[in-house]
Protein backbone atom coordinates (compact mmCIF):
# COMPACT_ATOMS: atom_id res chain seq x y z
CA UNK A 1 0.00 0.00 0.00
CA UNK A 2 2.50 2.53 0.86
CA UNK A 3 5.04 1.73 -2.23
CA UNK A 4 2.27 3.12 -4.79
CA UNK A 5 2.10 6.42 -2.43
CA UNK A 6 5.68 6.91 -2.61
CA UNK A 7 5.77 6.65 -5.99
CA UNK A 8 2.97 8.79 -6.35
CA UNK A 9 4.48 11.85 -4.71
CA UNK A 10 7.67 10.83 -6.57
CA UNK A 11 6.13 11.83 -10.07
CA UNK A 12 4.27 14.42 -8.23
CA UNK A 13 7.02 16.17 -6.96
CA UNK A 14 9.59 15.60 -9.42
CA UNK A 15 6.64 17.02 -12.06
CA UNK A 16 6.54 20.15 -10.12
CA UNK A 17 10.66 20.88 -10.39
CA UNK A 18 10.69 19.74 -14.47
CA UNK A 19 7.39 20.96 -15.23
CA UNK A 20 7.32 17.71 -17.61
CA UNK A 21 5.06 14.58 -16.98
CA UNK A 22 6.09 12.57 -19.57
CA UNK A 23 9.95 12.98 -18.09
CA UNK A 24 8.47 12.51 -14.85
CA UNK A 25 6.81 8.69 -15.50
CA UNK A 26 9.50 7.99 -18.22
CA UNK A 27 11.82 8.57 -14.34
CA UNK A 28 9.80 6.75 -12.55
CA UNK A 29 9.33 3.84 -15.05
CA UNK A 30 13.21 3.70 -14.99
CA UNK A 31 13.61 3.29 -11.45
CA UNK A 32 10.87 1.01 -11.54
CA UNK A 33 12.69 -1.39 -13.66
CA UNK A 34 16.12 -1.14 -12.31
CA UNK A 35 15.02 -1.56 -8.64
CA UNK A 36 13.12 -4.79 -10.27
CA UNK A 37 16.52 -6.00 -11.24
CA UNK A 38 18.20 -5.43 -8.45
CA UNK A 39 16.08 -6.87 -6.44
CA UNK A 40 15.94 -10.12 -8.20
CA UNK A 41 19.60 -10.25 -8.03
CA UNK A 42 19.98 -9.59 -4.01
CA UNK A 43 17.47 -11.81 -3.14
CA UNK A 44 16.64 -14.94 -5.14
CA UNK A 45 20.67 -14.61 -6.53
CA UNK A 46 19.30 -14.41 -9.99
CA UNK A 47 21.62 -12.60 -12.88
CA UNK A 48 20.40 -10.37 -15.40
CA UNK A 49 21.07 -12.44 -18.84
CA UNK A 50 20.67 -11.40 -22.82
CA UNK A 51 16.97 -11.95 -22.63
CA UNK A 52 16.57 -9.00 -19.58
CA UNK A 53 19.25 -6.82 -22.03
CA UNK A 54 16.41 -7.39 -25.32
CA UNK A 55 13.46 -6.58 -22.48
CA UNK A 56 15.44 -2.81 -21.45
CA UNK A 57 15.73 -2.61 -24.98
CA UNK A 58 12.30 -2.78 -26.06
CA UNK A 59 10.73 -0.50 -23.53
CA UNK A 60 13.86 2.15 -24.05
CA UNK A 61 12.91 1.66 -27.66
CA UNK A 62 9.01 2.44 -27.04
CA UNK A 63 9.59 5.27 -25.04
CA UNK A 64 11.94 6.86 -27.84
CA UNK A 65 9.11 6.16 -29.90
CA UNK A 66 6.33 7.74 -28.12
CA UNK A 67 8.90 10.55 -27.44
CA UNK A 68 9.29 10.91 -30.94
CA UNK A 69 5.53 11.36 -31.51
């Protein structure tokens, strides 16, 4: 429950310095990812392999695409 807050008043307030939304979830989505990483590597040991490289990939790719637009 809290975790959704916090990210919440993330975009919020980091929408308020950039006066950007789109930067401000394109941030968050970012985070959102890499802390999903890390956390699969502290905790069940697993390493990031070529298929989690392709998955970055695509989304980075998408977002340059809807940037684009």
């Amino acid at each position: 429950m809290a975790l959704p807050i916090m990210i919440g008043y993330g975009v919020k307030f980091l929408t308020k310095i950039v006066d950007n939304l789109t930067f401000s979830l394109i941030v968050s989505k970012g985070m959102e990812i890499l802390v999903s990483v890390a956390i699969g590597y502290i905790f069940p040991k697993e390493i990031p392999n070529w298929r989690t490289g392709i998955g970055i990939t695509i989304i980075l790719i998408g977002f340059w695409l809807l940037k684009g637009k």
